[in-house]
C-alpha atoms as a PDB file:
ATOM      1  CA  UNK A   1       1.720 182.533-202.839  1.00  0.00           C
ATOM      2  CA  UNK A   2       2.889 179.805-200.650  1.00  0.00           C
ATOM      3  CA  UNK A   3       1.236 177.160-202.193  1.00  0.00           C
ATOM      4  CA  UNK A   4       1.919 177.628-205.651  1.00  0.00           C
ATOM      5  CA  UNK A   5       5.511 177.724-204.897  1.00  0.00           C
ATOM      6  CA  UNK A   6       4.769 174.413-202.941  1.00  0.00           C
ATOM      7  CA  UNK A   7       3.748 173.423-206.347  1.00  0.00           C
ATOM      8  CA  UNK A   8       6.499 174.319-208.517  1.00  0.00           C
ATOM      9  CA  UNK A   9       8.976 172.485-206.264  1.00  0.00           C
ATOM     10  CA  UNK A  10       6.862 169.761-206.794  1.00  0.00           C
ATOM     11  CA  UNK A  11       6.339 170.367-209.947  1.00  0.00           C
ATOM     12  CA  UNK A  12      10.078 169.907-210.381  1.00  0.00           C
ATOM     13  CA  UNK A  13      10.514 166.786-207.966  1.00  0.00           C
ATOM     14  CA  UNK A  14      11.086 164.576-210.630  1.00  0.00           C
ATOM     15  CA  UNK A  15      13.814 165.741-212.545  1.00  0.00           C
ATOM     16  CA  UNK A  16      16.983 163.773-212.635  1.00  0.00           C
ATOM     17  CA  UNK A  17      15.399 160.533-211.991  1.00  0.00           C
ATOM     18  CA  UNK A  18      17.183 159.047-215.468  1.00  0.00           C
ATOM     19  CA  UNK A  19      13.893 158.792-217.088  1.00  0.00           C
ATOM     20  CA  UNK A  20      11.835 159.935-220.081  1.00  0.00           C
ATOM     21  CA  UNK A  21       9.952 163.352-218.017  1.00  0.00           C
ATOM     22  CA  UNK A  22       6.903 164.227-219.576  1.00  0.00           C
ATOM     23  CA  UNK A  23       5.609 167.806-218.627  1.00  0.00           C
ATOM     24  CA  UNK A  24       2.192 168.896-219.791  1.00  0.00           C
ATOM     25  CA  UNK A  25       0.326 172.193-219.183  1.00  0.00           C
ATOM     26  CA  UNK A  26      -3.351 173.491-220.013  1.00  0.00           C
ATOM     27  CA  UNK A  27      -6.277 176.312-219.888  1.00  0.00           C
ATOM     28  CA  UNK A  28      -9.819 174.823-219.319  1.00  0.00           C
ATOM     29  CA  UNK A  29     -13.213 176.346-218.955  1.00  0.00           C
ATOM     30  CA  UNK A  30     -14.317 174.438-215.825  1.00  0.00           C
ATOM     31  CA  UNK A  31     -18.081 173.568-214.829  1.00  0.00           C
ATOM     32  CA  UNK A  32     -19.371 173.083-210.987  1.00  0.00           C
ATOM     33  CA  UNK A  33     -22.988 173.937-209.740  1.00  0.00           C
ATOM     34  CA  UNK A  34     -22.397 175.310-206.123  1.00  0.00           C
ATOM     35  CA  UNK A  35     -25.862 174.544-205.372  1.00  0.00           C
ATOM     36  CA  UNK A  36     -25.528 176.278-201.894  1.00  0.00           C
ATOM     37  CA  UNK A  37     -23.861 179.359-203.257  1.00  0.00           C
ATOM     38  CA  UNK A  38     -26.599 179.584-206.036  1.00  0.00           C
ATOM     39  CA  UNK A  39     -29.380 178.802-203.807  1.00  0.00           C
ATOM     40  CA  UNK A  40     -28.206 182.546-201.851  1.00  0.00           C
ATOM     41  CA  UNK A  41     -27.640 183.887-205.570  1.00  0.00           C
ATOM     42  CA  UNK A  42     -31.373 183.481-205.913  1.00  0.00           C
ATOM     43  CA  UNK A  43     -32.433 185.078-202.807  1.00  0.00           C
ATOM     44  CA  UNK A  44     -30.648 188.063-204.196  1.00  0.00           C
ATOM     45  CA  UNK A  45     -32.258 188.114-207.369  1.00  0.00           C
ATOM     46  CA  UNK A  46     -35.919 188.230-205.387  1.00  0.00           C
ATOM     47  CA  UNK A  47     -34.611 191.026-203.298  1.00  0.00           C
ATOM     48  CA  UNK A  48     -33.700 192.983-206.279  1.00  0.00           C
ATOM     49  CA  UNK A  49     -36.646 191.746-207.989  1.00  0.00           C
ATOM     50  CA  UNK A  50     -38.758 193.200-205.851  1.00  0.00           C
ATOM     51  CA  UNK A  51     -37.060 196.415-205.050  1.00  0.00           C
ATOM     52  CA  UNK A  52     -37.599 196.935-208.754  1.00  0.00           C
ATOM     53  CA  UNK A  53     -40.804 196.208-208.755  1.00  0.00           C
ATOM     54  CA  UNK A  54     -41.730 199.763-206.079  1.00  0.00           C
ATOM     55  CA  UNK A  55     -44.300 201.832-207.555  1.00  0.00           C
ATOM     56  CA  UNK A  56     -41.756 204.784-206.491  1.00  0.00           C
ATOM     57  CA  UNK A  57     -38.409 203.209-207.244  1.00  0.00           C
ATOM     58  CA  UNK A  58     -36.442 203.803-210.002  1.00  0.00           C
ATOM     59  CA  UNK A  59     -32.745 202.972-211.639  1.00  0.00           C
ATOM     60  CA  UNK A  60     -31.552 199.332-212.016  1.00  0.00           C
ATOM     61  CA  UNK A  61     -29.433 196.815-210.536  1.00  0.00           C
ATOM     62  CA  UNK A  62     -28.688 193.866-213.132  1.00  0.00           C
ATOM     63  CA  UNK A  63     -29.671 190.204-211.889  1.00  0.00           C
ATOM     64  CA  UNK A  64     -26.800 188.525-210.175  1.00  0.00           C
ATOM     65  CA  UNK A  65     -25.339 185.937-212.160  1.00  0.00           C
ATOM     66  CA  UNK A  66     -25.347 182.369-211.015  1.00  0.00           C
ATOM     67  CA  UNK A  67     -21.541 180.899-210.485  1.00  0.00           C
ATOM     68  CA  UNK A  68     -21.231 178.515-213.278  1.00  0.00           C
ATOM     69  CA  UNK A  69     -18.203 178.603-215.619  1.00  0.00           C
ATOM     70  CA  UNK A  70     -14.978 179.276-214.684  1.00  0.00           C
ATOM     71  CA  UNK A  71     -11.485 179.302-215.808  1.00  0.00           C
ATOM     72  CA  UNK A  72      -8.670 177.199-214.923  1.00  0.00           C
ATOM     73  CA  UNK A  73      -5.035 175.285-214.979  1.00  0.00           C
ATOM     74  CA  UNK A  74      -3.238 172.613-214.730  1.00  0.00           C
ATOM     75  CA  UNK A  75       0.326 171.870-214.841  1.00  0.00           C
ATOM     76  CA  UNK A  76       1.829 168.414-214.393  1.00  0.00           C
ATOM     77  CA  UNK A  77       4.811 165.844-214.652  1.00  0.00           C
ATOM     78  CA  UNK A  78       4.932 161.976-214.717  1.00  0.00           C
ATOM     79  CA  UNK A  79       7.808 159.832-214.985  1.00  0.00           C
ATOM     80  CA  UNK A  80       6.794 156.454-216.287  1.00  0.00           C
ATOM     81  CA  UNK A  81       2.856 157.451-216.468  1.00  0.00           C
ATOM     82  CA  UNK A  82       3.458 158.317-212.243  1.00  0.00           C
ATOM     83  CA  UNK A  83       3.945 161.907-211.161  1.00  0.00           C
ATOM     84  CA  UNK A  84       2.190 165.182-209.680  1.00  0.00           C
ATOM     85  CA  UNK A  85      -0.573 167.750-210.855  1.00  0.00           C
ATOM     86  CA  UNK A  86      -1.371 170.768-210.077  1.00  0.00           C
ATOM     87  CA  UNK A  87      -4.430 172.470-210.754  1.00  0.00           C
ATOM     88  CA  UNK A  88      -6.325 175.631-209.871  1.00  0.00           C
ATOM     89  CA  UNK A  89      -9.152 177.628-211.239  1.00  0.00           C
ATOM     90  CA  UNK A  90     -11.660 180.743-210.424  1.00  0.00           C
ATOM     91  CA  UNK A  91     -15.156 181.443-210.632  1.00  0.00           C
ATOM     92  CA  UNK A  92     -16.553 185.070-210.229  1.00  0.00           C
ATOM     93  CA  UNK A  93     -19.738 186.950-210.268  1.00  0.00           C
ATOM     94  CA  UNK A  94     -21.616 190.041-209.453  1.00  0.00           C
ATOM     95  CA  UNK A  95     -23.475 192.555-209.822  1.00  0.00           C
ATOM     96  CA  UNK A  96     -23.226 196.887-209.623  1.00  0.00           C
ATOM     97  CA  UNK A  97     -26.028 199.449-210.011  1.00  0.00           C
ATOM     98  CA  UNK A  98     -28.176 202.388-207.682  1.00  0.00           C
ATOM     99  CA  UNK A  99     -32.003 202.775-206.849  1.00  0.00           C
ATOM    100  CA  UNK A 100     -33.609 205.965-206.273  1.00  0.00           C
ATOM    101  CA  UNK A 101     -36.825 206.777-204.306  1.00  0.00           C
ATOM    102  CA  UNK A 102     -37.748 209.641-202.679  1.00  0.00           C
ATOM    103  CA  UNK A 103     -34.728 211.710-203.833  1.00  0.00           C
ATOM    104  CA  UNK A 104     -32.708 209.762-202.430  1.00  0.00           C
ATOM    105  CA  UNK A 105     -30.161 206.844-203.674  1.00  0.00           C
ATOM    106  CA  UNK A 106     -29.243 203.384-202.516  1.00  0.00           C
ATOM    107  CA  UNK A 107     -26.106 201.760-204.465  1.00  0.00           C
ATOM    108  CA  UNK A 108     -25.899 198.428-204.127  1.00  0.00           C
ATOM    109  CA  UNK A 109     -23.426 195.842-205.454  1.00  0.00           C
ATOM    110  CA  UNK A 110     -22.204 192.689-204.833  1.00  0.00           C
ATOM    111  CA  UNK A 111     -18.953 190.082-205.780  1.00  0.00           C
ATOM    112  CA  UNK A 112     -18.429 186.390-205.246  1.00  0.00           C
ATOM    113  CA  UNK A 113     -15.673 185.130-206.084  1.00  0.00           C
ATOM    114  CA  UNK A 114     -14.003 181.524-205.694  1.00  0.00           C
ATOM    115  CA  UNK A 115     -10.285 180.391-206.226  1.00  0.00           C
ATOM    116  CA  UNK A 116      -9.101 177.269-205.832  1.00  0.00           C
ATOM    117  CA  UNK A 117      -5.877 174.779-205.985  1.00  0.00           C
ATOM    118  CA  UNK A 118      -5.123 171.344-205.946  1.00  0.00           C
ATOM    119  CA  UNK A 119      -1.753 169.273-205.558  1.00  0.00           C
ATOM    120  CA  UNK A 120      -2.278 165.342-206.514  1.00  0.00           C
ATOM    121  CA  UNK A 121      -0.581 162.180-207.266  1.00  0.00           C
ATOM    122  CA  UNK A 122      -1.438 161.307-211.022  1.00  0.00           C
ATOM    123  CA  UNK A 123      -1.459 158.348-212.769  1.00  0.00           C
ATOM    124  CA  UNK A 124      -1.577 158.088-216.886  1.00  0.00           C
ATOM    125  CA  UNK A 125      -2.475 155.379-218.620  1.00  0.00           C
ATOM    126  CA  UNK A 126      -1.414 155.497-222.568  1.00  0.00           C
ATOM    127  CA  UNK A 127      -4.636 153.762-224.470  1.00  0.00           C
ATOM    128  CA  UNK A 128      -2.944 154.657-228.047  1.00  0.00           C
ATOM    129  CA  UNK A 129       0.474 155.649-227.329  1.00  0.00           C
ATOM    130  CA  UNK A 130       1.176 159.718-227.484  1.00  0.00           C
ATOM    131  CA  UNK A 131      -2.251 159.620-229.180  1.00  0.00           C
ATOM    132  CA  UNK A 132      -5.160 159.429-226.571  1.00  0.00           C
ATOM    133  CA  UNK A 133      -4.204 158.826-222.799  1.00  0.00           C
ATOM    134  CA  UNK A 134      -6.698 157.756-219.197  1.00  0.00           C
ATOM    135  CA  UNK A 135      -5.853 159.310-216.472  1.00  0.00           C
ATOM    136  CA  UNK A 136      -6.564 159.708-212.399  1.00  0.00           C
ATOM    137  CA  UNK A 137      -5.428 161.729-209.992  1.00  0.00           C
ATOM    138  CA  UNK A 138      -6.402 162.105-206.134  1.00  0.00           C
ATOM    139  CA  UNK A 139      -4.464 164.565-203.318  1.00  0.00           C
ATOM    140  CA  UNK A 140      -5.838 167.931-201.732  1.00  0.00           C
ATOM    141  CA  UNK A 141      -7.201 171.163-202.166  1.00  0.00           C
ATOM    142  CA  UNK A 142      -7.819 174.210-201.191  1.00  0.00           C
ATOM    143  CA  UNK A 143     -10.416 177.062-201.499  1.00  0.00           C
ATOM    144  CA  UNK A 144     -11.061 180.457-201.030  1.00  0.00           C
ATOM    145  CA  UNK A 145     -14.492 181.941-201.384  1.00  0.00           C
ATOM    146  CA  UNK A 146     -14.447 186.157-201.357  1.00  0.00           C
ATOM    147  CA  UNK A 147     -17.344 188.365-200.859  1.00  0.00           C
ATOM    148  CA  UNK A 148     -18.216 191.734-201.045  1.00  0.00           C
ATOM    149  CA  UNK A 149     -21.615 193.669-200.689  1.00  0.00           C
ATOM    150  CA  UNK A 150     -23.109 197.034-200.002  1.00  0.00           C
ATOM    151  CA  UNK A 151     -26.788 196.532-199.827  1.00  0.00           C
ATOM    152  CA  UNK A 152     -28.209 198.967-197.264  1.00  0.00           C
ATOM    153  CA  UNK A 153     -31.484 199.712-198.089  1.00  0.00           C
ATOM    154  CA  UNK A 154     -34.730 201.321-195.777  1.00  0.00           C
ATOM    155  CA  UNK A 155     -36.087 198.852-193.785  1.00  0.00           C
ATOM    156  CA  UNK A 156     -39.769 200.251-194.223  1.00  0.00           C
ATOM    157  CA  UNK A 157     -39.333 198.431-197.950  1.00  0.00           C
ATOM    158  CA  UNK A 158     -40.293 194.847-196.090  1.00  0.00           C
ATOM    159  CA  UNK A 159     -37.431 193.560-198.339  1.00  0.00           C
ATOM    160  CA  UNK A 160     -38.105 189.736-198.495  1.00  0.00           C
ATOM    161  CA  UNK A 161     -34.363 189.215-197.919  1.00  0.00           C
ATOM    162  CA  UNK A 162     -30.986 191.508-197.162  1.00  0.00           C
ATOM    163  CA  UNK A 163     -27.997 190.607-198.173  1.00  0.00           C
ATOM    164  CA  UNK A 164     -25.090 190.945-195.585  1.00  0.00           C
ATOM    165  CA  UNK A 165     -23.228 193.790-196.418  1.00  0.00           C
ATOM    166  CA  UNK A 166     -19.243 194.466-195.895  1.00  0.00           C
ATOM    167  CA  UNK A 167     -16.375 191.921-197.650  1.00  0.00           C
ATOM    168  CA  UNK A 168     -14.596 188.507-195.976  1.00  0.00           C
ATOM    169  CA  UNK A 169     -12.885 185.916-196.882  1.00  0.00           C
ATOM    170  CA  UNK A 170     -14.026 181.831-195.785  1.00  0.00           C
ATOM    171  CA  UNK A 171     -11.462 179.476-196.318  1.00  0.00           C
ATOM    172  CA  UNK A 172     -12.018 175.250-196.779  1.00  0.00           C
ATOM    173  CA  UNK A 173     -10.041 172.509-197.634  1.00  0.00           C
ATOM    174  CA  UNK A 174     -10.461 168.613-198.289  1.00  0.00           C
ATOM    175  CA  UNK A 175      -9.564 165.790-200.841  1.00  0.00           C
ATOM    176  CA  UNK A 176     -10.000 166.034-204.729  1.00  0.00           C
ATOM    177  CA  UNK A 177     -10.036 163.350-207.089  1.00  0.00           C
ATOM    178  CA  UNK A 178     -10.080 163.688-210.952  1.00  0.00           C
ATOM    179  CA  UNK A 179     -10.224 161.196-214.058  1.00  0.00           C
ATOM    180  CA  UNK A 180      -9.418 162.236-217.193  1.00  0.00           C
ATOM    181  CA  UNK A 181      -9.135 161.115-220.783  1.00  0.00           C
ATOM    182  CA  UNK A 182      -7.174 163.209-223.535  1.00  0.00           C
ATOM    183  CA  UNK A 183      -6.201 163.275-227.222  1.00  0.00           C
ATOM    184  CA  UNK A 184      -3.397 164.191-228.083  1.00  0.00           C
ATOM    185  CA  UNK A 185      -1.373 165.569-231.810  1.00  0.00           C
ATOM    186  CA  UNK A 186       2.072 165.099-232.499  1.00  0.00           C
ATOM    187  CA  UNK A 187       3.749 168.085-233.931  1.00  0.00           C
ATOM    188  CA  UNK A 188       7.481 167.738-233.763  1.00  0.00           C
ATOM    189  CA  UNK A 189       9.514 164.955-231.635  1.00  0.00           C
ATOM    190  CA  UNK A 190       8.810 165.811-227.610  1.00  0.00           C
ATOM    191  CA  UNK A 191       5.991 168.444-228.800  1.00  0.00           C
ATOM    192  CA  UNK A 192       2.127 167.405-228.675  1.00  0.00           C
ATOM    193  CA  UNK A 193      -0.725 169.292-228.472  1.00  0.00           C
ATOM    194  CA  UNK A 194      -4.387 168.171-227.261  1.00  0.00           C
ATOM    195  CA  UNK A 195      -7.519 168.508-226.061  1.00  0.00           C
ATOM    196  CA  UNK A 196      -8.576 166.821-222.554  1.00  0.00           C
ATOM    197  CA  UNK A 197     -12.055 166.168-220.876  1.00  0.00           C
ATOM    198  CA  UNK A 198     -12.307 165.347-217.592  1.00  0.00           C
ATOM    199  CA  UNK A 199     -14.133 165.180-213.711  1.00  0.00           C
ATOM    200  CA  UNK A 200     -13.764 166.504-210.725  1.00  0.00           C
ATOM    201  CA  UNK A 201     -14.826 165.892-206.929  1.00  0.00           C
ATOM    202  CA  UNK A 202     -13.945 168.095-204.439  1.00  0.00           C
ATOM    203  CA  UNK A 203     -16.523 168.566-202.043  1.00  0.00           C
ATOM    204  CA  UNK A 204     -14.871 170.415-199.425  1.00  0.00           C
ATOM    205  CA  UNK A 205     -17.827 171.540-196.659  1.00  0.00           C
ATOM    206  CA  UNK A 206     -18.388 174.349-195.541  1.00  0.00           C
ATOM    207  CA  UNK A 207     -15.808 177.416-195.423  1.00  0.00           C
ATOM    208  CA  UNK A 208     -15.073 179.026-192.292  1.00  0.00           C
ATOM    209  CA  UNK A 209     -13.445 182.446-191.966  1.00  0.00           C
ATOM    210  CA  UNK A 210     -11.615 182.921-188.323  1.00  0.00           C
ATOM    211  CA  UNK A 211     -13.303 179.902-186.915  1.00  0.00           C
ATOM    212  CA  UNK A 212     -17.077 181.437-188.070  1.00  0.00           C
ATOM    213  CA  UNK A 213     -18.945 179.007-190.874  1.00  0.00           C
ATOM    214  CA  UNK A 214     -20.626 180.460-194.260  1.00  0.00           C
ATOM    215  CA  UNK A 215     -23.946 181.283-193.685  1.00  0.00           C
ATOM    216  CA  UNK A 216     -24.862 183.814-195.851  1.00  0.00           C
ATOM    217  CA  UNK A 217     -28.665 183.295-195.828  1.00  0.00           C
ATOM    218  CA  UNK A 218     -28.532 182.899-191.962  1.00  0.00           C
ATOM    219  CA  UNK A 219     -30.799 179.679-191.683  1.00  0.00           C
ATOM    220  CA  UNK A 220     -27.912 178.131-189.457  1.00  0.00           C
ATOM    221  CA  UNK A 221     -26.951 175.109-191.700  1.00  0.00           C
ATOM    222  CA  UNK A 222     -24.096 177.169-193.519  1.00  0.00           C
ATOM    223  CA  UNK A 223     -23.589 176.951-197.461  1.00  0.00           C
ATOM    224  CA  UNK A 224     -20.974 174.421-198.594  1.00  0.00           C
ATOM    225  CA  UNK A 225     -18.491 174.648-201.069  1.00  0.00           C
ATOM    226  CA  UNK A 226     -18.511 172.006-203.563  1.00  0.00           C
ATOM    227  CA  UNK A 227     -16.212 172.650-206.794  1.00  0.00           C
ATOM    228  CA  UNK A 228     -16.881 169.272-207.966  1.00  0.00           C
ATOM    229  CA  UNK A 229     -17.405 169.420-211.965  1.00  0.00           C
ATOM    230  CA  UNK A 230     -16.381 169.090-215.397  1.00  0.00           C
ATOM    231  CA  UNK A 231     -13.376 170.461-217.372  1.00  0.00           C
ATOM    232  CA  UNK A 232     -12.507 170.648-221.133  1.00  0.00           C
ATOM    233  CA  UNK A 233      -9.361 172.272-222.160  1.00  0.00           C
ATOM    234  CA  UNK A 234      -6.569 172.514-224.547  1.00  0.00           C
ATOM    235  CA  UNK A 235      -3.020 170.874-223.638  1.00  0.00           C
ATOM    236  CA  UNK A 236       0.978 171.144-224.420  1.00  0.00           C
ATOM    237  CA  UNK A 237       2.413 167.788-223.914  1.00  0.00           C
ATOM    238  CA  UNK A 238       6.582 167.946-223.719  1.00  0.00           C
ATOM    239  CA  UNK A 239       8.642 165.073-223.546  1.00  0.00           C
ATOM    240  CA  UNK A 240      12.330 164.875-222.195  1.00  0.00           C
ATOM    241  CA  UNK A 241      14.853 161.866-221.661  1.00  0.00           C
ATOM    242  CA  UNK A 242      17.015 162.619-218.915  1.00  0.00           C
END
């Protein structure tokens, strides 16, 4: 991928500066709300709500899943407390299962999914040195959002709502800013391992896909994509004098 290579070199920008190069890496489970993507997630869950609820329907589709929790990771330098971050993380959800009526059958399923990176500027700030560190970061970020549906369904059901059925992908980007703090445990000279908390805002509008806005729920204000958040993760911590 383009941009992660973009990130990697970098990643490695620093090296040879003739200073002490401090590398750091970490998984996190990362929180965000998407209040617009939820907001459709609910509309689904009335439609199959109510599909379950026919007299002369029968098999199940699970509830979809709200996107909540996700995984992510961040790699970063800093010579001197000053250097670059990257980050990325994805949040998924969805849903699988047929209805029958009438002898005959309706599968339905549905996927969102939502991947994201970040490049930054970062800036550390050592409260108790190697033992618990401040930090900020601000640069830019991008976002994918993937869906996929099959939902086709007879229309003499008065379904409340029907999903849009068939798979794209809307792309947005826009600036991120974090703050972090982290604690940190010396293991060995150059070696520490932690645990950091931090926040995120990236608010990044609303995703288009060939020049055509999100609007799943077709009420014409399109859904936006806001990854803003909290992380908590575990941390290497490497230092190097060059």
């Amino acid at each position: 991928m383009v941009k992660r290579a973009l990130a990697l070199v970098l990643l490695l920008g620093g090296v040879g500066l003739g200073a002490t190069l401090e590398v750091g890496s970490g998984a996190q489970a990362v929180l965000s709300y998407f209040s617009d993507l939820n907001g459709f997630v609910a509309l689904v869950n009335q439609t199959i709500d109510f599909v379950q609820g026919q007299p002369d329907v029968s098999g199940e589709v699970p509830a979809l899943g709200e996107l909540r929790l996700g995984t992510g990771l961040a790699l970063g330098e800093a010579l001197g407390g000053v250097g670059f971050k990257a980050a990325m993380a994805t949040w998924e959800t969805g849903t699988s299962g047929e209805w029958s009526s009438d002898g005959s059958q309706y599968p339905a399923s549905l996927s969102l999914k939502v991947e994201f990176l970040a490049l930054s500027l970062q800036a550390a700030f050592p409260v108790v040195p190697q033992a618990f560190t401040v930090g900020l970061s601000g640069g830019w970020g991008w976002a994918n959002f993937e869906y996929a549906s099959t939902f086709s369904l007879p229309s003499d059901w008065s379904i409340p709502f029907q999903p849009p059925s068939g798979n794209a992908v809307w792309r947005a980007a826009g600036p991120v800013g974090e703050v972090y703090a982290r604690v940190a445990l010396p293991l060995l000279p150059g070696l520490s391992v932690g645990v950091e908390a931090g926040l995120r805002l990236a608010a990044l509008g609303v995703p288009s896909s060939g020049g055509t806005p999100l609007d799943l729920d077709s009420d014409g204000r399109g859904e936006r994509l806001d990854l803003s958040g909290m992380w908590l993760g575990i941390c290497v911590l490497l230092s190097f004098g060059l």
